[in-house]
N, C-alpha and C. Protein backbone atom coordinates (compact mmCIF):
# COMPACT_ATOMS: atom_id res chain seq x y z
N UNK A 1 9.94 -20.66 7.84
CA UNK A 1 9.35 -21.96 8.19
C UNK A 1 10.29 -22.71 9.11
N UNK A 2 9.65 -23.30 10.22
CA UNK A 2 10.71 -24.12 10.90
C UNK A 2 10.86 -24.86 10.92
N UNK A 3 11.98 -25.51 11.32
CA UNK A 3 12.67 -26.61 11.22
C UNK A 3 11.45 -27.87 11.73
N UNK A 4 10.98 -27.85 12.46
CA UNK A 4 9.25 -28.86 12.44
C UNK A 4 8.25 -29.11 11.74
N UNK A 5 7.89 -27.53 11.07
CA UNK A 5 6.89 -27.96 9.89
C UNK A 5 7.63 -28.54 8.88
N UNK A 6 9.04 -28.31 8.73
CA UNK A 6 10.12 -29.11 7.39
C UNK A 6 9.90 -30.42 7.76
N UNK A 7 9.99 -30.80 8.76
CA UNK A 7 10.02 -32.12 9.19
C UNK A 7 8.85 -32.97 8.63
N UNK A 8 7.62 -32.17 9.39
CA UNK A 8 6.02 -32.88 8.64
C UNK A 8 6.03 -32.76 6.89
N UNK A 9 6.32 -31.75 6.86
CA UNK A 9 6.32 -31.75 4.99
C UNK A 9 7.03 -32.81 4.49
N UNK A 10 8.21 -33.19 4.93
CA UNK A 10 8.91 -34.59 4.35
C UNK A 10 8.14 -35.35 4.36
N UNK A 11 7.55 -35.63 5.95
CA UNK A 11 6.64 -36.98 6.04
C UNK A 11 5.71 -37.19 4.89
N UNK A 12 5.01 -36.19 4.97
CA UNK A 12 3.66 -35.86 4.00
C UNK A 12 4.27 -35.94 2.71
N UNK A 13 5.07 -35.92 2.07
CA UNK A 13 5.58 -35.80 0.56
C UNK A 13 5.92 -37.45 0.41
N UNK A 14 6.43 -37.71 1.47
CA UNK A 14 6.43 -39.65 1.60
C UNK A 14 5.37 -40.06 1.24
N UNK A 15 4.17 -39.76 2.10
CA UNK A 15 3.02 -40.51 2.00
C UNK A 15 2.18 -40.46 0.78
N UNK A 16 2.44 -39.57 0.14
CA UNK A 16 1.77 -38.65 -0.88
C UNK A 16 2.05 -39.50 -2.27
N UNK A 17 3.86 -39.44 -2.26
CA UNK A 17 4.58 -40.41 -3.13
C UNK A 17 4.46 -42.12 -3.13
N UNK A 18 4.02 -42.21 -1.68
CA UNK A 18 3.81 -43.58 -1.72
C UNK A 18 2.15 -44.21 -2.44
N UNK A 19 1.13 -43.03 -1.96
CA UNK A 19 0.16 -43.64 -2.64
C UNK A 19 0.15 -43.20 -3.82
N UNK A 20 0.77 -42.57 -4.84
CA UNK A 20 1.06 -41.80 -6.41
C UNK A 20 1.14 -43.69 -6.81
N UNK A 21 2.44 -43.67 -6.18
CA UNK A 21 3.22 -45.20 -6.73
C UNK A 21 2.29 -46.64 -6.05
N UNK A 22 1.52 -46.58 -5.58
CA UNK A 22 0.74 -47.76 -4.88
C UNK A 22 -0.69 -47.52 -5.61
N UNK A 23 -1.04 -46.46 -6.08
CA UNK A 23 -2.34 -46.55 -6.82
C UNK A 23 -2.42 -46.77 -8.47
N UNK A 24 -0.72 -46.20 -9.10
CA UNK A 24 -0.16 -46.94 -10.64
C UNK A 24 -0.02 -48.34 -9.82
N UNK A 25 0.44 -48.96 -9.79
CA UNK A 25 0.21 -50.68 -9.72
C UNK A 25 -1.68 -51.12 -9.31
N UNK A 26 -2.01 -50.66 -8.45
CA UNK A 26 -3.27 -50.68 -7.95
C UNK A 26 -4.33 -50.63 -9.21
N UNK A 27 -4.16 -49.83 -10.04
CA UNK A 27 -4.84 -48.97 -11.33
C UNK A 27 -4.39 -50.20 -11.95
N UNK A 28 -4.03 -50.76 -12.88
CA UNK A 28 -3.38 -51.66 -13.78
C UNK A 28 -4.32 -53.37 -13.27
N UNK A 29 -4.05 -53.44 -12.08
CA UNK A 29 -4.48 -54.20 -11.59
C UNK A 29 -6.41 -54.26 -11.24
N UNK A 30 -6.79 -53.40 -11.42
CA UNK A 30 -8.51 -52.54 -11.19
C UNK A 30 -9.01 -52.86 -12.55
N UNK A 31 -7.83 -52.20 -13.89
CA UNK A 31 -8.05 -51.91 -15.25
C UNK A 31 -8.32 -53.86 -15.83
N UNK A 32 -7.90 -54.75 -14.97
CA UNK A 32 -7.99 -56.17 -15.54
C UNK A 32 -9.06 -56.70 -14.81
N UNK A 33 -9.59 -56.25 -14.24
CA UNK A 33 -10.87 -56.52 -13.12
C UNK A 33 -10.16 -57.97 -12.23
N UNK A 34 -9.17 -57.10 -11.21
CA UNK A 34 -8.64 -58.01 -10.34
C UNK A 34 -9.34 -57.47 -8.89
N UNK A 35 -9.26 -58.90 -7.92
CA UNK A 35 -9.51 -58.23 -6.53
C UNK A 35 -9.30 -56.95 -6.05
N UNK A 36 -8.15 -57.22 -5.61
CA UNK A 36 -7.46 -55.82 -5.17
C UNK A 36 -7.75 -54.55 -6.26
N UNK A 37 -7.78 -53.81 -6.56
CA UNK A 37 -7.79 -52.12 -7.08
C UNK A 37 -6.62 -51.09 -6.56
N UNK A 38 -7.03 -50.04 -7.57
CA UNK A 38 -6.62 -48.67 -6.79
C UNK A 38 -7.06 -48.66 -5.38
N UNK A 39 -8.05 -48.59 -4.57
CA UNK A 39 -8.53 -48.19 -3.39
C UNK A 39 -7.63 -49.08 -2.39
N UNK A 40 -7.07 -50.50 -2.48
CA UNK A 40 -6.46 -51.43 -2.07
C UNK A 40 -5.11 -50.65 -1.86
N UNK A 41 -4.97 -51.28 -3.00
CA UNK A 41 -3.13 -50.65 -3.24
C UNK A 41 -2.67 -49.52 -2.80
N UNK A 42 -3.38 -48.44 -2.69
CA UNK A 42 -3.01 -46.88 -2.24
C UNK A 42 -3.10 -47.28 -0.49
N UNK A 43 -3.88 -47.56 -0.07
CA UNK A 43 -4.16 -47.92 1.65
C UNK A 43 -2.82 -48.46 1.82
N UNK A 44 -2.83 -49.63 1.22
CA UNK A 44 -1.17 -50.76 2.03
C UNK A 44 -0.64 -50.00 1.37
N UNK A 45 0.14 -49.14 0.41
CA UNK A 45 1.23 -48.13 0.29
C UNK A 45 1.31 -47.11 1.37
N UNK A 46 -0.06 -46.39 1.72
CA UNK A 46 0.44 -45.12 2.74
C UNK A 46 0.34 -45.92 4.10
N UNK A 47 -0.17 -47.22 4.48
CA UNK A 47 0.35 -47.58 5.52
C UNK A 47 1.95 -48.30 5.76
N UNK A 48 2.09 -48.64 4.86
CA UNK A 48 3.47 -48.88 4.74
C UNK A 48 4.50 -48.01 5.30
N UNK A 49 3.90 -46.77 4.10
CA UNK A 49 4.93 -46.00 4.29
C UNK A 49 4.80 -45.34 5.58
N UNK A 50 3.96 -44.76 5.88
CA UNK A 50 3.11 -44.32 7.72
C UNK A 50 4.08 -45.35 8.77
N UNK A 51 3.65 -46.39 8.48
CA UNK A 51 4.90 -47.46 10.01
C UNK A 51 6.28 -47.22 9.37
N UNK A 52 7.01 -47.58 8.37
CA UNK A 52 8.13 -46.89 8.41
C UNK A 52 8.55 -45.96 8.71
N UNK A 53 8.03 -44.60 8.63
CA UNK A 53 7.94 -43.11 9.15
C UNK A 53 7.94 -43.43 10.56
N UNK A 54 7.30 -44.14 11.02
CA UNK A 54 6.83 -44.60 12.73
C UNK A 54 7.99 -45.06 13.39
N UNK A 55 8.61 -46.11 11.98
CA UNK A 55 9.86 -46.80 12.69
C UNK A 55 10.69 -46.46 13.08
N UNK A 56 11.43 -45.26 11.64
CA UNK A 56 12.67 -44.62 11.86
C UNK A 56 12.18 -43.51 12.50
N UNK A 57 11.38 -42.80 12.76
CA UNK A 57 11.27 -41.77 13.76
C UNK A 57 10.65 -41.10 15.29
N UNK A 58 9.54 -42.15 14.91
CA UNK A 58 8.36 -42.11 15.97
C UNK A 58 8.99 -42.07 17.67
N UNK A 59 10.06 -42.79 17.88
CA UNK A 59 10.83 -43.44 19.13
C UNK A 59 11.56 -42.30 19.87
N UNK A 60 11.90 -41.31 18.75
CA UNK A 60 12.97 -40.27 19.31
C UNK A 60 12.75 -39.27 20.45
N UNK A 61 11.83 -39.16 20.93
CA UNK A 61 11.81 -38.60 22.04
C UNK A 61 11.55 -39.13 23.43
N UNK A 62 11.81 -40.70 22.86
CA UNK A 62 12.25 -41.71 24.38
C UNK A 62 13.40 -42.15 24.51
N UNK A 63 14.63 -41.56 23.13
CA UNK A 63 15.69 -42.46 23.29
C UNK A 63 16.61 -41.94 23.91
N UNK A 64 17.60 -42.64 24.69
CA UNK A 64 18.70 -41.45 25.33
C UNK A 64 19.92 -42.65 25.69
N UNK A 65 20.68 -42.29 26.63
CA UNK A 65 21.92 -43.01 27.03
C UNK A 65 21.75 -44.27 27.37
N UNK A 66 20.12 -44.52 28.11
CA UNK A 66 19.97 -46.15 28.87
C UNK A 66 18.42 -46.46 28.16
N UNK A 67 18.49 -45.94 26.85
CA UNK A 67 16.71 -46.66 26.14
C UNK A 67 17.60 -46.81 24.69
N UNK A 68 17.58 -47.53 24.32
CA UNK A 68 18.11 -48.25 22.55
C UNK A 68 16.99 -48.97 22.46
N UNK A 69 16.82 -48.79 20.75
CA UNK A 69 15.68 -49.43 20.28
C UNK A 69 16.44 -49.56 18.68
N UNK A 70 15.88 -50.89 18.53
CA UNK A 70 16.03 -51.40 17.04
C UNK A 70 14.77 -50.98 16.02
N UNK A 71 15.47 -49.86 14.87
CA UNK A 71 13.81 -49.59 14.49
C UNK A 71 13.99 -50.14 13.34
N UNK A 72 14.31 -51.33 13.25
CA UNK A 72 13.99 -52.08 11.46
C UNK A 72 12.61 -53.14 12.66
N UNK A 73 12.69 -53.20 13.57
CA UNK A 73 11.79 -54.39 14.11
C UNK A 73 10.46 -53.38 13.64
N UNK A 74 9.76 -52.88 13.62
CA UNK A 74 8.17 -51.87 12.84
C UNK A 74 8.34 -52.25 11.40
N UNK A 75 9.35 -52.17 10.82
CA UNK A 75 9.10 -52.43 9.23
C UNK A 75 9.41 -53.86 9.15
N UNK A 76 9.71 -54.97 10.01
CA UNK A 76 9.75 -55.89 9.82
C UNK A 76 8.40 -56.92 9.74
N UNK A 77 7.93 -56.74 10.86
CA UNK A 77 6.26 -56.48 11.37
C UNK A 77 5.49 -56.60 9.80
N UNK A 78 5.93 -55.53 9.17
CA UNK A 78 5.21 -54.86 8.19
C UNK A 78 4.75 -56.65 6.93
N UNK A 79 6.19 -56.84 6.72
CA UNK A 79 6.41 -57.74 5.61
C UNK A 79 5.54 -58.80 6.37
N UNK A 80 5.40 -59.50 7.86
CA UNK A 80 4.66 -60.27 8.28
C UNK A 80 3.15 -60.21 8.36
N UNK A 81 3.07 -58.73 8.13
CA UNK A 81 1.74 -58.70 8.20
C UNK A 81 0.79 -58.97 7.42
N UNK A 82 1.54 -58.31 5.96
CA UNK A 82 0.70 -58.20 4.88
C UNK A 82 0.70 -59.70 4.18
N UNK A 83 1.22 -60.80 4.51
CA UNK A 83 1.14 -62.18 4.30
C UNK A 83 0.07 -62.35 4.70
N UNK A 84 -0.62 -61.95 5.28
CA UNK A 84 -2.47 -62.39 5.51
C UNK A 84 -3.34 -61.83 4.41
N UNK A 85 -2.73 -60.54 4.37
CA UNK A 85 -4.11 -59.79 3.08
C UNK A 85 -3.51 -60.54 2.01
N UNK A 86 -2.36 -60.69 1.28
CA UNK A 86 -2.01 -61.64 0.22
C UNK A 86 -2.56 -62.91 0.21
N UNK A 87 -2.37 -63.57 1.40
CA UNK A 87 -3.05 -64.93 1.18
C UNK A 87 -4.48 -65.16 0.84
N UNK A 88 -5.24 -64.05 1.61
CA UNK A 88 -6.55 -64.05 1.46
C UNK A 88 -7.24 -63.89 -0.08
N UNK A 89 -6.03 -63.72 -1.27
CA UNK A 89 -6.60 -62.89 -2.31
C UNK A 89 -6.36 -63.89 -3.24
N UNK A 90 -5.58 -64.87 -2.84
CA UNK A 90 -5.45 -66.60 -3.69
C UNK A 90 -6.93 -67.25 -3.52
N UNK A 91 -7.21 -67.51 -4.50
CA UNK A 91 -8.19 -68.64 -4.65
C UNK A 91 -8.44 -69.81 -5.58
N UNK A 92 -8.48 -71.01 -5.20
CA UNK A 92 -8.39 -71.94 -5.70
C UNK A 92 -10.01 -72.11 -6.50
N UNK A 93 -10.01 -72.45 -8.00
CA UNK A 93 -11.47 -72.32 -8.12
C UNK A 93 -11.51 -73.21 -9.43
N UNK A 94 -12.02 -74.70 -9.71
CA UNK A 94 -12.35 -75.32 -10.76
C UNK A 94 -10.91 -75.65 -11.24
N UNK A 95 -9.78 -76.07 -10.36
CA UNK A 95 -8.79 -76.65 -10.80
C UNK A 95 -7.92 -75.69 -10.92
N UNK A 96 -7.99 -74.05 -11.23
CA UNK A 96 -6.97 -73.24 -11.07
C UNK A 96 -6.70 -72.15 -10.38
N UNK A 97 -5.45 -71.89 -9.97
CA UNK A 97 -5.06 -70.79 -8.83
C UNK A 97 -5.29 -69.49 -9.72
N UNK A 98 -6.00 -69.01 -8.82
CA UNK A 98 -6.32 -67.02 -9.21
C UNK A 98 -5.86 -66.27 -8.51
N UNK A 99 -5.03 -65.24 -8.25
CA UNK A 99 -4.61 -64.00 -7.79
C UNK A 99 -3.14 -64.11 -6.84
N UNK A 100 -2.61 -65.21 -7.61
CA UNK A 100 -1.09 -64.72 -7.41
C UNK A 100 -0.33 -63.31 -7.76
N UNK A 101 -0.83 -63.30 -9.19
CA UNK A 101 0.12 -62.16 -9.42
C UNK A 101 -0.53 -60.85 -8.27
N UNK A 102 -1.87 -60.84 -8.30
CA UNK A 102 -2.10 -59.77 -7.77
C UNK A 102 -2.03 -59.55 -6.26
N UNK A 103 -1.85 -61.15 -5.55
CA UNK A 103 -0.78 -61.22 -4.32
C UNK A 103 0.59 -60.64 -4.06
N UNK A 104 1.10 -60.62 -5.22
CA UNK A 104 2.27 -60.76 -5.15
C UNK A 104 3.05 -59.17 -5.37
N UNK A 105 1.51 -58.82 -6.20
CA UNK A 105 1.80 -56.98 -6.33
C UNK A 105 1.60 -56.02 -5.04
N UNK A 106 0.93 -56.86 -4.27
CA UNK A 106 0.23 -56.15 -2.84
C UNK A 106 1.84 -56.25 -1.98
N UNK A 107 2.15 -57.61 -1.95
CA UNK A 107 3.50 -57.59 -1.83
C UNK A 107 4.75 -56.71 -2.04
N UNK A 108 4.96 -56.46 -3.44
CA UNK A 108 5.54 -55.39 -3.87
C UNK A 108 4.75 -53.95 -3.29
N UNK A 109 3.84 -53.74 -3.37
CA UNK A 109 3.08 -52.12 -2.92
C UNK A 109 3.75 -51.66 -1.88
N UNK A 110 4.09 -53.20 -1.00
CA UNK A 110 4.27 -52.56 0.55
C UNK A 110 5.34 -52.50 0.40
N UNK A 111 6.13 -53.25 -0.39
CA UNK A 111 8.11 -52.51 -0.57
C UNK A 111 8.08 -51.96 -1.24
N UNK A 112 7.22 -51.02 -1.98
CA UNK A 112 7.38 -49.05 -2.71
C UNK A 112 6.89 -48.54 -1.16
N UNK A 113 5.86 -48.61 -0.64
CA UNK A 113 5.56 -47.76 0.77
C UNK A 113 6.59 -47.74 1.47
N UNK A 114 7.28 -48.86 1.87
CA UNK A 114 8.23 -48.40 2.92
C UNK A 114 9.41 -47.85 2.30
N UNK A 115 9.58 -48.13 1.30
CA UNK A 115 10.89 -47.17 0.52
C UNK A 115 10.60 -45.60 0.56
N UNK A 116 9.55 -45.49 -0.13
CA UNK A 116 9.38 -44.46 0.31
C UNK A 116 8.47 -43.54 1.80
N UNK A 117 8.20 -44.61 2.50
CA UNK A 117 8.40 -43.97 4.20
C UNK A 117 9.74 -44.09 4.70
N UNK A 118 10.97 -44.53 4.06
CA UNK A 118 11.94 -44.23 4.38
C UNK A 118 13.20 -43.02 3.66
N UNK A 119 12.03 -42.55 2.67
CA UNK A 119 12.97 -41.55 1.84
C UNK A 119 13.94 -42.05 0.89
N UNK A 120 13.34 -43.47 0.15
CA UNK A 120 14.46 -43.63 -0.48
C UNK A 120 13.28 -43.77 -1.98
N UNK A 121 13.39 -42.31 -2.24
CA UNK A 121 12.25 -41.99 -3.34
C UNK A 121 12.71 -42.52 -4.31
N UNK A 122 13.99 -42.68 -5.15
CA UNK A 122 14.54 -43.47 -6.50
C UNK A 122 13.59 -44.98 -6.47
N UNK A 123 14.57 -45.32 -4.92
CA UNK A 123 14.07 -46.82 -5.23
C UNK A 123 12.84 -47.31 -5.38
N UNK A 124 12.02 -46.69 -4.76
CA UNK A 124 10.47 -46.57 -4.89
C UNK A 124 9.60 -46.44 -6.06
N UNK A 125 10.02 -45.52 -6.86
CA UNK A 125 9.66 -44.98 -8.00
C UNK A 125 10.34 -46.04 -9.28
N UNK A 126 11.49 -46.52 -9.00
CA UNK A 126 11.92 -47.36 -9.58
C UNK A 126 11.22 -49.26 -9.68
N UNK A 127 10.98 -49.57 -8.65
CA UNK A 127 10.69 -50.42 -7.85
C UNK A 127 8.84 -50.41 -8.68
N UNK A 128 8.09 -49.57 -8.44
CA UNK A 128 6.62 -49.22 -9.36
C UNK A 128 6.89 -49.31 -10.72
N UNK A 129 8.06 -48.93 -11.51
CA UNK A 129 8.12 -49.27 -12.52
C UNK A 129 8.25 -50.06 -13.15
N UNK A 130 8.95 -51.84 -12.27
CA UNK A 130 9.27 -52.40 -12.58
C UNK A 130 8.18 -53.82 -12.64
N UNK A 131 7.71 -52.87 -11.33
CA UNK A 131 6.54 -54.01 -11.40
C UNK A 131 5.29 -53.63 -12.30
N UNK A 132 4.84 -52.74 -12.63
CA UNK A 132 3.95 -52.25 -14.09
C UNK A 132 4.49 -53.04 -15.21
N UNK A 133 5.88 -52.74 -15.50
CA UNK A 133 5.78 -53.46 -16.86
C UNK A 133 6.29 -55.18 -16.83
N UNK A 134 6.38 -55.59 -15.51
CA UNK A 134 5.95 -56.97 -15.46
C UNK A 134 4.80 -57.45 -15.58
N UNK A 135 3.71 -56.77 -15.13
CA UNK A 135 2.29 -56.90 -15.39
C UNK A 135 1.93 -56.58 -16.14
N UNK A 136 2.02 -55.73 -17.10
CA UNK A 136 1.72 -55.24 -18.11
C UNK A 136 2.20 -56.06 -19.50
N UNK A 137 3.46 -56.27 -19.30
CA UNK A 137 3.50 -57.32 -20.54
C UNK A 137 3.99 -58.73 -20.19
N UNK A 138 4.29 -58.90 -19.17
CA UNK A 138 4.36 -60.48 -19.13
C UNK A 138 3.04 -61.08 -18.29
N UNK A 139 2.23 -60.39 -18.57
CA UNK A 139 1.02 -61.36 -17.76
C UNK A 139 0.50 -62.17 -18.54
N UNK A 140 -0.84 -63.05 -18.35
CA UNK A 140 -1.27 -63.79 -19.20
C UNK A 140 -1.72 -63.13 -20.86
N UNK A 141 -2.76 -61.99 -20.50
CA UNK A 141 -2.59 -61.34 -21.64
C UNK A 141 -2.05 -60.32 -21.84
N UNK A 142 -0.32 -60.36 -21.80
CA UNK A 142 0.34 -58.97 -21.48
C UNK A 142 0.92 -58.88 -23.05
N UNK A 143 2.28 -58.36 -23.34
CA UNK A 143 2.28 -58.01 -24.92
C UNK A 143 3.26 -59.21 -25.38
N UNK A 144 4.16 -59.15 -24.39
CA UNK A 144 4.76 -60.61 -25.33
C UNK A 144 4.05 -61.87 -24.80
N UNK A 145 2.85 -61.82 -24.36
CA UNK A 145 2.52 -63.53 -24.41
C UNK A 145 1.31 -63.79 -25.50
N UNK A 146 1.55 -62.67 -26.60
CA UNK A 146 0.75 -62.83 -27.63
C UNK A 146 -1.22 -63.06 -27.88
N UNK A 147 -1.82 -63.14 -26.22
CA UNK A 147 -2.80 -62.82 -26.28
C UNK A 147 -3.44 -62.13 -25.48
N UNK A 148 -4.48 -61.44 -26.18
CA UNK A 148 -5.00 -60.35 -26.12
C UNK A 148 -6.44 -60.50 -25.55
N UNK A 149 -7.04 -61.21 -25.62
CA UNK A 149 -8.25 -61.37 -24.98
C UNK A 149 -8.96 -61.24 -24.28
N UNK A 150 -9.63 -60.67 -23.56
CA UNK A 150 -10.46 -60.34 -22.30
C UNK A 150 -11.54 -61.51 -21.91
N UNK A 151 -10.91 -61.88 -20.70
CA UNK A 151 -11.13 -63.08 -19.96
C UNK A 151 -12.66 -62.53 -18.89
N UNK A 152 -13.94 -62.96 -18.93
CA UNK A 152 -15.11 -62.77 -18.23
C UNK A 152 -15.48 -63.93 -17.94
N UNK A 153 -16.46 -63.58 -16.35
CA UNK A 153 -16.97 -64.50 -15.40
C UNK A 153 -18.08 -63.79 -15.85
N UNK A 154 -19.38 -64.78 -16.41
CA UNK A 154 -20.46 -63.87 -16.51
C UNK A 154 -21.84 -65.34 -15.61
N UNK A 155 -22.65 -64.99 -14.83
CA UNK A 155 -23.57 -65.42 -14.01
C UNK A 155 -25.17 -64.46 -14.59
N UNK A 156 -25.93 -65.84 -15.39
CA UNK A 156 -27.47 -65.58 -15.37
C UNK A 156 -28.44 -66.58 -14.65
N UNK A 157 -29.29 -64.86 -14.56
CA UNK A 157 -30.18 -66.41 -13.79
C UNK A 157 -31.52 -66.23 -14.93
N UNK A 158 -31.96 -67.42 -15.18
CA UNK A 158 -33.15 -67.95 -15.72
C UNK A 158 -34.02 -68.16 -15.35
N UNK A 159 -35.69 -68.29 -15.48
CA UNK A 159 -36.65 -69.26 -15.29
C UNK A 159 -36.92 -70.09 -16.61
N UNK A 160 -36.52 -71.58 -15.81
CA UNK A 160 -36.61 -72.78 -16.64
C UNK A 160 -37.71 -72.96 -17.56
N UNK A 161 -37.66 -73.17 -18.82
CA UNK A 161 -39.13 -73.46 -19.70
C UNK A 161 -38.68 -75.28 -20.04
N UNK A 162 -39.58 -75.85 -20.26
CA UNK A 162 -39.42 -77.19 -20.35
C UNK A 162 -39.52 -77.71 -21.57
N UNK A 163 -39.54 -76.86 -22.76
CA UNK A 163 -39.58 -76.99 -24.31
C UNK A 163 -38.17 -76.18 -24.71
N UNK A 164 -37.06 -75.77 -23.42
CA UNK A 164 -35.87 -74.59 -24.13
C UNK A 164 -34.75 -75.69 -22.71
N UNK A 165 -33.81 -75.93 -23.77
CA UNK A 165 -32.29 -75.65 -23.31
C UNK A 165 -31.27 -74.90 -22.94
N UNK A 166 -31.31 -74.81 -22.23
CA UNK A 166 -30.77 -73.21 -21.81
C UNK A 166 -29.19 -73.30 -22.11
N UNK A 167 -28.93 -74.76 -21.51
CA UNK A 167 -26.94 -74.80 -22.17
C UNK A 167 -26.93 -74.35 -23.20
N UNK A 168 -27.72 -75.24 -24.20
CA UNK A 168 -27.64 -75.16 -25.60
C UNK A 168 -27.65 -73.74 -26.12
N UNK A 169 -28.54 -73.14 -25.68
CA UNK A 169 -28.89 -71.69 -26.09
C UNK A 169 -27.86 -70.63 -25.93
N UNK A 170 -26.91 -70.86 -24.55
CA UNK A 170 -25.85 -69.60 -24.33
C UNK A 170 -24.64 -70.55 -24.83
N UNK A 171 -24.46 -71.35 -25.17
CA UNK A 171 -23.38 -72.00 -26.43
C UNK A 171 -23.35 -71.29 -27.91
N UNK A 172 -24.64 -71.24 -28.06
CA UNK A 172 -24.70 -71.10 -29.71
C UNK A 172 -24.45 -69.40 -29.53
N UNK A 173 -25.58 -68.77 -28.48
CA UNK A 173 -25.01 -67.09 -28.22
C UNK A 173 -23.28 -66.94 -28.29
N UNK A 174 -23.34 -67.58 -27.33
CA UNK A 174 -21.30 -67.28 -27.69
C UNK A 174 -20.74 -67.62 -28.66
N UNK A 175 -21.23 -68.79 -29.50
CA UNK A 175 -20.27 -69.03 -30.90
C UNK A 175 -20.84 -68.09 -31.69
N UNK A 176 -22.26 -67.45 -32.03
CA UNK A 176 -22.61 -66.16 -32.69
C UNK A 176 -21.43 -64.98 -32.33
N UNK A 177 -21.39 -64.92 -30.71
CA UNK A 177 -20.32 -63.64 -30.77
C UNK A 177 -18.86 -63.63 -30.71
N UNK A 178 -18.76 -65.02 -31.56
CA UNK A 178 -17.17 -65.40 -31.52
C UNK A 178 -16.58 -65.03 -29.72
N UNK A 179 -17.56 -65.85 -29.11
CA UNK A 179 -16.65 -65.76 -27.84
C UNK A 179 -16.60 -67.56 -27.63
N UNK A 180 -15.67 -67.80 -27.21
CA UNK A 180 -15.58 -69.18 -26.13
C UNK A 180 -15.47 -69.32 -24.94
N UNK A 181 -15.96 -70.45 -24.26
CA UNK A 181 -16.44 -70.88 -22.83
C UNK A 181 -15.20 -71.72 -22.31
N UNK A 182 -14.94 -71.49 -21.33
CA UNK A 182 -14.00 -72.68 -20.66
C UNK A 182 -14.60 -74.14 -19.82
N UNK A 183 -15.75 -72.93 -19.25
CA UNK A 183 -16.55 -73.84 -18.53
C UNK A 183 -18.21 -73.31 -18.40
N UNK A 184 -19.04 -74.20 -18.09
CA UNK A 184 -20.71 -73.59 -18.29
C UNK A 184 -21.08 -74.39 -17.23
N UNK A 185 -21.55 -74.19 -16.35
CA UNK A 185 -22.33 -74.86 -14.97
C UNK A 185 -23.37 -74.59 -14.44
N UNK A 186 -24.20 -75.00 -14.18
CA UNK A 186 -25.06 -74.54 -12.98
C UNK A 186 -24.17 -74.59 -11.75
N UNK A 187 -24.65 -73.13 -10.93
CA UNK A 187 -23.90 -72.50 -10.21
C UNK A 187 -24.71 -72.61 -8.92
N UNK A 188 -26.27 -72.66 -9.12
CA UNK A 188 -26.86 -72.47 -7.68
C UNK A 188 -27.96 -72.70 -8.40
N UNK A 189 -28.64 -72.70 -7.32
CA UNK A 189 -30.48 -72.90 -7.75
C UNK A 189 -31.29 -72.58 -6.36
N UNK A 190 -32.07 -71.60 -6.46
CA UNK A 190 -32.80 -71.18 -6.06
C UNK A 190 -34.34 -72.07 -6.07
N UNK A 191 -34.41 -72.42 -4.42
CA UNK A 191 -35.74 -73.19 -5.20
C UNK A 191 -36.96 -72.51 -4.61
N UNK A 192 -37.86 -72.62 -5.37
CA UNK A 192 -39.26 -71.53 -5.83
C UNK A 192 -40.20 -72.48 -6.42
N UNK A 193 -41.44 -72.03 -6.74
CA UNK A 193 -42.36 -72.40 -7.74
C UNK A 193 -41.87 -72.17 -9.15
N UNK A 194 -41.00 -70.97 -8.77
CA UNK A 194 -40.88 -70.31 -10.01
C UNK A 194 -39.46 -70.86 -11.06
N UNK A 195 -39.32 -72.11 -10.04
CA UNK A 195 -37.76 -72.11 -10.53
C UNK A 195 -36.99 -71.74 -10.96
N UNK A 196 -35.97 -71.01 -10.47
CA UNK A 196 -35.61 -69.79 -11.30
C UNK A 196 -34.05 -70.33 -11.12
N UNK A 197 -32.73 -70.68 -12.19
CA UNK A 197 -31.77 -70.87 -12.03
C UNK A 197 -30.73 -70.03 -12.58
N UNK A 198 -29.85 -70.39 -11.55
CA UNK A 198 -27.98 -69.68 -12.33
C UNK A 198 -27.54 -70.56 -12.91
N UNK A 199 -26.34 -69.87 -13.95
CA UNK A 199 -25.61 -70.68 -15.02
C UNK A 199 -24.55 -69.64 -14.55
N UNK A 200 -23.42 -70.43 -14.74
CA UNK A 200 -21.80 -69.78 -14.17
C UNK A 200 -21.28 -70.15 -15.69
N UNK A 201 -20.80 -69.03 -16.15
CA UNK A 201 -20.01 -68.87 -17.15
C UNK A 201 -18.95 -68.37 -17.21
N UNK A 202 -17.69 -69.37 -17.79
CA UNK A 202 -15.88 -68.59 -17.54
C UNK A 202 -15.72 -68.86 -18.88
């Protein structure tokens, strides 16, 4: 085997490793029904790691005595970039912020990708581990914050009867199934003959 296909096989064992380690955080994050997923997290890991690969190597057959190139400027790029898909995944909604943490993991994804598009497989692998069991037990319902609960957004829609309460009715359903409400709204309304409405439930 030559010394070229060795070359691509590294690359490829990068990329490979980077989405292994970008789809465990990704997965964890899918498993709590967050924005982002596996399908998320694995993409910004092997692109990560793909422009780092780009950075430190891509250049070498333009460089010589009178061409120098700085190749941390491609992985720098990188960290600026992904400040847009993070931001986009915050949302402000009924007084509280949602998807920091899982901003902040997309964040982390892309420093396991470029660690490992730069071959520095420990830190990478290390780096996924650390952020799993930050999420995993220090989240809201992680193991030391003592609850356990599974948190749902649930949306029905109705047609209104004018002898039935409909608040009233999915109140008493949830105290039957020992669940509690944070909040109960009408969410939208559709207007029809048929009147037919949503109720937003958190």
């Amino acid at each position: 085997m030559n010394e070229f296909v060795m070359e691509q096989l590294i690359y490829v064992l990068r990329l490979v490793s980077a989405a292994l380690c970008g789809g465990l955080i990704g997965y964890e994050r899918q498993s709590r029904k967050k924005t982002a997923g596996t399908r998320t997290h694995v993409i910004i890991a092997v692109a990560a790691a793909a422009m780092m690969i780009i950075s430190k190597y891509g250049f070498n057959d333009v460089l010589g005595d009178y061409v120098k190139l700085d190749p941390s400027r491609v992985a720098a790029g990188i960290v600026t970039a992904v400040g847009f898909i993070g931001s986009g995944i915050i949302i402000f909604r009924n007084n509280n912020v949602n998807g920091i943490t899982t901003s902040a993991g997309i964040w982390a994804t892309v420093g396991v990708g470029m660690a490992m598009g730069a071959g520095m497989y420990v830190l990478g692998a290390v780096s996924t581990m650390i952020v799993m069991i930050v999420e995993l037990f220090l989240g809201r319902k992680g193991y030391f914050t003592g609850r356990y609960e599974e948190d749902k957004e649930l949306e029905i829609e109705f047609r209104e009867n004018p002898g039935e309460d409909i608040l009233r009715f999915i109140e008493q359903t949830l105290r039957d199934e020992s669940c509690k409400s944070d909040n109960i709204q009408l969410a939208g309304l559709f207007k029809s003959r048929n009147e037919i409405k949503r109720v937003s439930i958190q």
